[in-house]
N, C-alpha and C. Protein backbone atom coordinates (compact mmCIF):
# COMPACT_ATOMS: atom_id res chain seq x y z
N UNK A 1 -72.12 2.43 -20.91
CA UNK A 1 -72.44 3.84 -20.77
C UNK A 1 -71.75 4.62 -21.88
N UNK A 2 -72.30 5.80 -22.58
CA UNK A 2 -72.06 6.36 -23.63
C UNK A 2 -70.57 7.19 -22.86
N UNK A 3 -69.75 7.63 -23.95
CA UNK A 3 -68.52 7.97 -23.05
C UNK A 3 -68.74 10.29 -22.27
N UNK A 4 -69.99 10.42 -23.39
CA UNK A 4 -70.24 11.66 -22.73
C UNK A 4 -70.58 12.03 -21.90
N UNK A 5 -71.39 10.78 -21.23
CA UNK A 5 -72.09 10.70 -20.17
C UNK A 5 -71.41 10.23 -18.40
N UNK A 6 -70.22 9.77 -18.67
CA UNK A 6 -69.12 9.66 -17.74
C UNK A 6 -69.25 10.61 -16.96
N UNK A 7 -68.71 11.75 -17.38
CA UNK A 7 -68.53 12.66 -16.50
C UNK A 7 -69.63 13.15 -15.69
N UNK A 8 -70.57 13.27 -15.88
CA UNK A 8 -72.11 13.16 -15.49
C UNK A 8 -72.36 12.02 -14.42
N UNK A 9 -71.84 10.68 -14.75
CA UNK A 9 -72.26 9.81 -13.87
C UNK A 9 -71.19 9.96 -12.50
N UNK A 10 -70.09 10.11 -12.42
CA UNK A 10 -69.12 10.42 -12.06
C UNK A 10 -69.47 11.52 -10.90
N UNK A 11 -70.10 12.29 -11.44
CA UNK A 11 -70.52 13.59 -10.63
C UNK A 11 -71.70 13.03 -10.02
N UNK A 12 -72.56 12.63 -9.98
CA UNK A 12 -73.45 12.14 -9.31
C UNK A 12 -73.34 11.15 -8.43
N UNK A 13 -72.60 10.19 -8.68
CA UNK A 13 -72.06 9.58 -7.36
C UNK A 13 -71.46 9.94 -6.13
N UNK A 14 -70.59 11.00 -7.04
CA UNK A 14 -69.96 12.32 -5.81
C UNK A 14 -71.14 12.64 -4.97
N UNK A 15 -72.51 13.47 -5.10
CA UNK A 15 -73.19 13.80 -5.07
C UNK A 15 -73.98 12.85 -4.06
N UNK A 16 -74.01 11.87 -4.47
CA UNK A 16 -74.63 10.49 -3.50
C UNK A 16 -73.99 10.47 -2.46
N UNK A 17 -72.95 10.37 -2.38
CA UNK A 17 -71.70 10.18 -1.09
C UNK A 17 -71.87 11.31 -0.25
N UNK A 18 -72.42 11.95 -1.06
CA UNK A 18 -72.42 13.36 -0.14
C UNK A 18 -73.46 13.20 0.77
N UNK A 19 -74.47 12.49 0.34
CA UNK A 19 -76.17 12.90 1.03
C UNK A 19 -75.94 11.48 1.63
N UNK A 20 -75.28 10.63 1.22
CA UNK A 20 -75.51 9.09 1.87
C UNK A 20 -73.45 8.33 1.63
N UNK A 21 -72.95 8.75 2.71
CA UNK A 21 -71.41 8.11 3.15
C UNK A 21 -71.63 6.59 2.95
N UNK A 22 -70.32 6.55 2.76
CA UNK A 22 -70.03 5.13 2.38
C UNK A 22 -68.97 5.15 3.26
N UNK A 23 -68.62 4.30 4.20
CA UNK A 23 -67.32 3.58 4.72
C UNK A 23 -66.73 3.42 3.89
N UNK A 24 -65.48 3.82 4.62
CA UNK A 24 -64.23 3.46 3.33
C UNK A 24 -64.04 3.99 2.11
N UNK A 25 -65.29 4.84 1.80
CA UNK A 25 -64.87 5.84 0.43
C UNK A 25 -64.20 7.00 0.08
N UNK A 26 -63.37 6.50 -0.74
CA UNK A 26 -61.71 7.77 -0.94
C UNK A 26 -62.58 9.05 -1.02
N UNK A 27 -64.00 8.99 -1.94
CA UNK A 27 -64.49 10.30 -2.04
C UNK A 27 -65.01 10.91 -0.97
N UNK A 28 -65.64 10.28 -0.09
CA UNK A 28 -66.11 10.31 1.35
C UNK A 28 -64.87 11.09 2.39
N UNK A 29 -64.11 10.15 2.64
CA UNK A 29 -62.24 10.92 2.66
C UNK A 29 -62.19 12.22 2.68
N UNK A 30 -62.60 12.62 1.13
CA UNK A 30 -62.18 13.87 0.31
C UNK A 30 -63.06 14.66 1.06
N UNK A 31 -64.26 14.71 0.82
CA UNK A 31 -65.21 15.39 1.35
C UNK A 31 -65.30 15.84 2.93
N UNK A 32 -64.67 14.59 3.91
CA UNK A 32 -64.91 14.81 5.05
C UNK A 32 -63.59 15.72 5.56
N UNK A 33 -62.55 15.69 4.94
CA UNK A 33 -61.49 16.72 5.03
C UNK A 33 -62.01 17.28 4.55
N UNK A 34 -62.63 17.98 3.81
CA UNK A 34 -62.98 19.59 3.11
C UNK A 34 -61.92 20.08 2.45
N UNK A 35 -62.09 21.09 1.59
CA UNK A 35 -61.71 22.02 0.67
C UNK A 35 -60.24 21.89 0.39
N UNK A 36 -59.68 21.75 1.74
CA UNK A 36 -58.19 22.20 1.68
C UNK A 36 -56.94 21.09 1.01
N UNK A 37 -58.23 20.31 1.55
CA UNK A 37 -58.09 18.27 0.96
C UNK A 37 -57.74 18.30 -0.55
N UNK A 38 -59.20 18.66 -0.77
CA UNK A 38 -59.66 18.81 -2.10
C UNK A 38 -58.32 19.18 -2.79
N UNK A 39 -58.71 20.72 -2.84
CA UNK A 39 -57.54 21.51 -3.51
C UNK A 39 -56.14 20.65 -3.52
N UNK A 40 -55.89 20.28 -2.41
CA UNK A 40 -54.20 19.92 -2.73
C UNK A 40 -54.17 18.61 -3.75
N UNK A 41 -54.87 17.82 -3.85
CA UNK A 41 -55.50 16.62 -4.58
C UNK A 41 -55.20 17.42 -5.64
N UNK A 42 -56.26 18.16 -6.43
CA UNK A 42 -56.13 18.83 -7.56
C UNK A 42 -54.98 18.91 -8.10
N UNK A 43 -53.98 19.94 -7.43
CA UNK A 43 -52.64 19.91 -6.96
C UNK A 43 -51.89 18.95 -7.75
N UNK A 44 -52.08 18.00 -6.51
CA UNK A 44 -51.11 17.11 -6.97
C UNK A 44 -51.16 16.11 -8.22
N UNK A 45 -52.93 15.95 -8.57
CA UNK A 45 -52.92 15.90 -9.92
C UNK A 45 -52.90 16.19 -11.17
N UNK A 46 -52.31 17.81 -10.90
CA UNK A 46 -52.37 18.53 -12.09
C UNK A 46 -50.85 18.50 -12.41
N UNK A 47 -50.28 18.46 -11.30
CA UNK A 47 -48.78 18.56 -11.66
C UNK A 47 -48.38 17.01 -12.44
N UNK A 48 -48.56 16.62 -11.60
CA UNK A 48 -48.68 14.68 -12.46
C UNK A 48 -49.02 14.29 -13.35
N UNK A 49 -50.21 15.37 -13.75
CA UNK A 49 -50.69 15.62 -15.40
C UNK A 49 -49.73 15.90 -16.38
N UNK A 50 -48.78 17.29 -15.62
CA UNK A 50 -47.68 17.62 -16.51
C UNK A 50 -46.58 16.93 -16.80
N UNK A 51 -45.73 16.03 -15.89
CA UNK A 51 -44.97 15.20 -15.37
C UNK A 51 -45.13 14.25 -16.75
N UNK A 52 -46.72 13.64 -17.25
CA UNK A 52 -46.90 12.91 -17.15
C UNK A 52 -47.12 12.94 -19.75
N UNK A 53 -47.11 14.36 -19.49
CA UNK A 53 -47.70 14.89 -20.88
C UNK A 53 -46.08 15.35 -21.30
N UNK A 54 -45.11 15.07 -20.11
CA UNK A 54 -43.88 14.97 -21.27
C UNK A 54 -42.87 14.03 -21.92
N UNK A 55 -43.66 12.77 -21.07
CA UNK A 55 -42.89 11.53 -21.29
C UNK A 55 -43.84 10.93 -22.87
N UNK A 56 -43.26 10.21 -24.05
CA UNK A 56 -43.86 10.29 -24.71
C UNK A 56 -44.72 8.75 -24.92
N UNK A 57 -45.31 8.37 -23.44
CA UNK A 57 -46.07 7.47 -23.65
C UNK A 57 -47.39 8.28 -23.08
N UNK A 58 -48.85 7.34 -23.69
CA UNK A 58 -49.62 8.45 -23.84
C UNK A 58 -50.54 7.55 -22.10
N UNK A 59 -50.12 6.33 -22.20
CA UNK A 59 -51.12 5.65 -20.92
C UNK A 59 -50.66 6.48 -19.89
N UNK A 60 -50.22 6.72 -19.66
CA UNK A 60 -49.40 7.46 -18.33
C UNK A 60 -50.51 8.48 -18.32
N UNK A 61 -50.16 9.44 -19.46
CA UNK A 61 -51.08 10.66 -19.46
C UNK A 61 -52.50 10.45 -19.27
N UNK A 62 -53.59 9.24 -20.16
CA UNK A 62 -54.44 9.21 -20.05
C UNK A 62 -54.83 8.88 -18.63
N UNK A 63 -53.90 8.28 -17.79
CA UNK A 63 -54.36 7.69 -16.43
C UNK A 63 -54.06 8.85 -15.27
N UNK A 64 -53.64 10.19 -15.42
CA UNK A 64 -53.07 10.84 -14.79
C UNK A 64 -54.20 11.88 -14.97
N UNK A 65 -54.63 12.00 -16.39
CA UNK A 65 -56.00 13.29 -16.69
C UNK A 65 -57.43 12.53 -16.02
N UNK A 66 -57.11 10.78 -15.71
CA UNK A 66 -58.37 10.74 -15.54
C UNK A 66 -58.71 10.40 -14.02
N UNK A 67 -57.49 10.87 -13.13
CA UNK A 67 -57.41 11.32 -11.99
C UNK A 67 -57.87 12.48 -11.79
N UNK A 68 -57.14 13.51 -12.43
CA UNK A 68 -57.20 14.95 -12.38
C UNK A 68 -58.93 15.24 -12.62
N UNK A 69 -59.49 14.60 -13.84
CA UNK A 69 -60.74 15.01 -14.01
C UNK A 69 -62.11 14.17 -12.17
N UNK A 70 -61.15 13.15 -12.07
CA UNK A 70 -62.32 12.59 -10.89
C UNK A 70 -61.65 14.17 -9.68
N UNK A 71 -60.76 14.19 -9.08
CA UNK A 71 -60.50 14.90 -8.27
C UNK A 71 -61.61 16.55 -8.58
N UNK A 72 -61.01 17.08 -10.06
CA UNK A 72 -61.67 18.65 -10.37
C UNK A 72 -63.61 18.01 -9.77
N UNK A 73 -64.01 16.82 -10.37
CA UNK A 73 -65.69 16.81 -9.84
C UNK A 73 -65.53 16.44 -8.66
N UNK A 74 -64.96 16.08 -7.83
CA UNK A 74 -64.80 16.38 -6.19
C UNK A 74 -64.99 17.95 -6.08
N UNK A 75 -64.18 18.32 -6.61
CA UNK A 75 -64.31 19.85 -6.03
C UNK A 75 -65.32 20.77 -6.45
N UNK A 76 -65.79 20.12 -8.21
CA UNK A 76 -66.87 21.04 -8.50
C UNK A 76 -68.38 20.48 -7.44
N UNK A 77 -68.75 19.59 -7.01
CA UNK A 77 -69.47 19.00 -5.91
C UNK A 77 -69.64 19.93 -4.73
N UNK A 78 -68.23 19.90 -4.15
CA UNK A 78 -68.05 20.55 -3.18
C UNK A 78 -68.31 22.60 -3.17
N UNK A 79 -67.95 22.76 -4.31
CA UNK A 79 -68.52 24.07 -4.23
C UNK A 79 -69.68 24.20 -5.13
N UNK A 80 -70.31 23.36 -5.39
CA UNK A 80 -72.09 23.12 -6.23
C UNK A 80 -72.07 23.44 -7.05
N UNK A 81 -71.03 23.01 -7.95
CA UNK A 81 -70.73 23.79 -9.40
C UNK A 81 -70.70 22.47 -10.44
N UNK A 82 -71.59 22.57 -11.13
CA UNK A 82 -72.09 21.60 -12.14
C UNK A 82 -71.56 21.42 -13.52
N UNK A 83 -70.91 20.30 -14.28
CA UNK A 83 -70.13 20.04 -15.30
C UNK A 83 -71.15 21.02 -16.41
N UNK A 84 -72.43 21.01 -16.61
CA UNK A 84 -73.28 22.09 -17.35
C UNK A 84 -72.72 23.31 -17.10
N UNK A 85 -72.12 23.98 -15.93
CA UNK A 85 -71.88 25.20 -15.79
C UNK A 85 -70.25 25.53 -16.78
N UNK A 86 -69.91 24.47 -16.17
CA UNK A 86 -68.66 24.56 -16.72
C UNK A 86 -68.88 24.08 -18.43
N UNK A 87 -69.63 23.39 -19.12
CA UNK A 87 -69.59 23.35 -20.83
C UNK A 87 -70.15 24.67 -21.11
N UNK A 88 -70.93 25.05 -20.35
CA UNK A 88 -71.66 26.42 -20.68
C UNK A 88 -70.63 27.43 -20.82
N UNK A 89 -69.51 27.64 -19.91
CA UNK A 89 -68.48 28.70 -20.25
C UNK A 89 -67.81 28.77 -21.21
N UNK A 90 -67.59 27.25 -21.55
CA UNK A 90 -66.77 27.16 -23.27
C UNK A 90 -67.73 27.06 -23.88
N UNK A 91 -68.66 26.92 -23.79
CA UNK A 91 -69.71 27.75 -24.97
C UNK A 91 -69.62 28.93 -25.13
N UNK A 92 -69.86 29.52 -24.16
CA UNK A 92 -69.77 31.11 -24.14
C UNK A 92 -68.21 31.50 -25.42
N UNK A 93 -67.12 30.97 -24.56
CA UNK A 93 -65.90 31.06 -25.05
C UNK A 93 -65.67 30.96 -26.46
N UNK A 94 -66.26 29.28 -26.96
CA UNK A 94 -65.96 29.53 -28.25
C UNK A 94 -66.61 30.49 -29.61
N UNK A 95 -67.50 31.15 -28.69
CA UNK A 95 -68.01 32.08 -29.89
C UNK A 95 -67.64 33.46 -29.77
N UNK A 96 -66.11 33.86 -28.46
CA UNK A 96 -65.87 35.36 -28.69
C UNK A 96 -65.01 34.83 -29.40
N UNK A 97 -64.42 36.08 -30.09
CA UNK A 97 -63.52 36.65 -30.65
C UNK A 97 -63.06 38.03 -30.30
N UNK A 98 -62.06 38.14 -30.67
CA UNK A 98 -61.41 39.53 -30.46
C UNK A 98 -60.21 39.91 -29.50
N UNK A 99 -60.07 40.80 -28.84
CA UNK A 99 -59.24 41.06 -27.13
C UNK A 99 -58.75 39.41 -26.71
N UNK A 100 -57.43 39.00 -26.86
CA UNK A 100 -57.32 37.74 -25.41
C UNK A 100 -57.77 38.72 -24.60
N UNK A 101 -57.88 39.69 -23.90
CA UNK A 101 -57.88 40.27 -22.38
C UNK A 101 -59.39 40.11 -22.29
N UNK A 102 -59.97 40.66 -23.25
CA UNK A 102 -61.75 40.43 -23.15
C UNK A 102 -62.36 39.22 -22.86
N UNK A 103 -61.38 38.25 -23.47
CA UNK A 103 -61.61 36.47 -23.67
C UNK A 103 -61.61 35.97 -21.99
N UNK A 104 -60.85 36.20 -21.37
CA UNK A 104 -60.40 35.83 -20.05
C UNK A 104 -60.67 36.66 -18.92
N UNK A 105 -62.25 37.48 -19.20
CA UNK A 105 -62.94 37.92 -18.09
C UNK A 105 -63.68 37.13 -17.52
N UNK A 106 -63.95 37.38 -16.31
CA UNK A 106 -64.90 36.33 -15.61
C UNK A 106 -66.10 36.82 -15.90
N UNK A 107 -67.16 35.69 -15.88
CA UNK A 107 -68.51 35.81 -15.98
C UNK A 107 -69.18 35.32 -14.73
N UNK A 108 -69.89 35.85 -14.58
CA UNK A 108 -71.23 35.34 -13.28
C UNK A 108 -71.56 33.97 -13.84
N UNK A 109 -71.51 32.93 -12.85
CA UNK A 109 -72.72 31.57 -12.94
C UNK A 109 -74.36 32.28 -12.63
């Protein structure tokens, strides 16, 4: 599989689990606790991210972001928010300029 396409496949399996459970699946787990699940997951892999981006080996880090990124498509799943939505905002992003304060308004999906 091409490596851009990961995150895409990744999300769609989420997506599967959702409409068709699997016994025994951590994502299944995630989902059937709801949100609050979710979130603390995030949580705890974002901090582990940091933990993990000051020690100066880099496997640690890569295995810690690629937690953090499965957990964030749990949650973008869960609130129907699509990895397109999210490249679309740094699209948006990388072509302002001007104001940081202007930069870091929210936009409507």
């Amino acid at each position: 599989m091409e490596n851009q396409k990961v995150l895409y496949a990744l999300y769609d399996i989420i997506l599967d689990r959702k409409k068709n459970p699997k016994e025994g699946s951590y994502t299944n787990y995630l989902l059937d606790k709801g949100i609050d699940k979710i979130l603390k997951k995030v949580g705890e892999e974002a901090a582990e991210t940091i933990i993990a981006a000051k020690n100066p080996d880099k496997t640690e880090m890569i295995y810690e972001l690629s937690d953090l990124l499965y957990h964030l498509s749990v949650l973008l799943a869960e609130k129907q928010i699509t990895w397109d939505n999210i490249f679309e905002e740094l699209k948006k992003r990388e072509l302002k300029e001007g104001n940081l304060k202007e930069f870091h308004q929210r936009t409507e999906i």
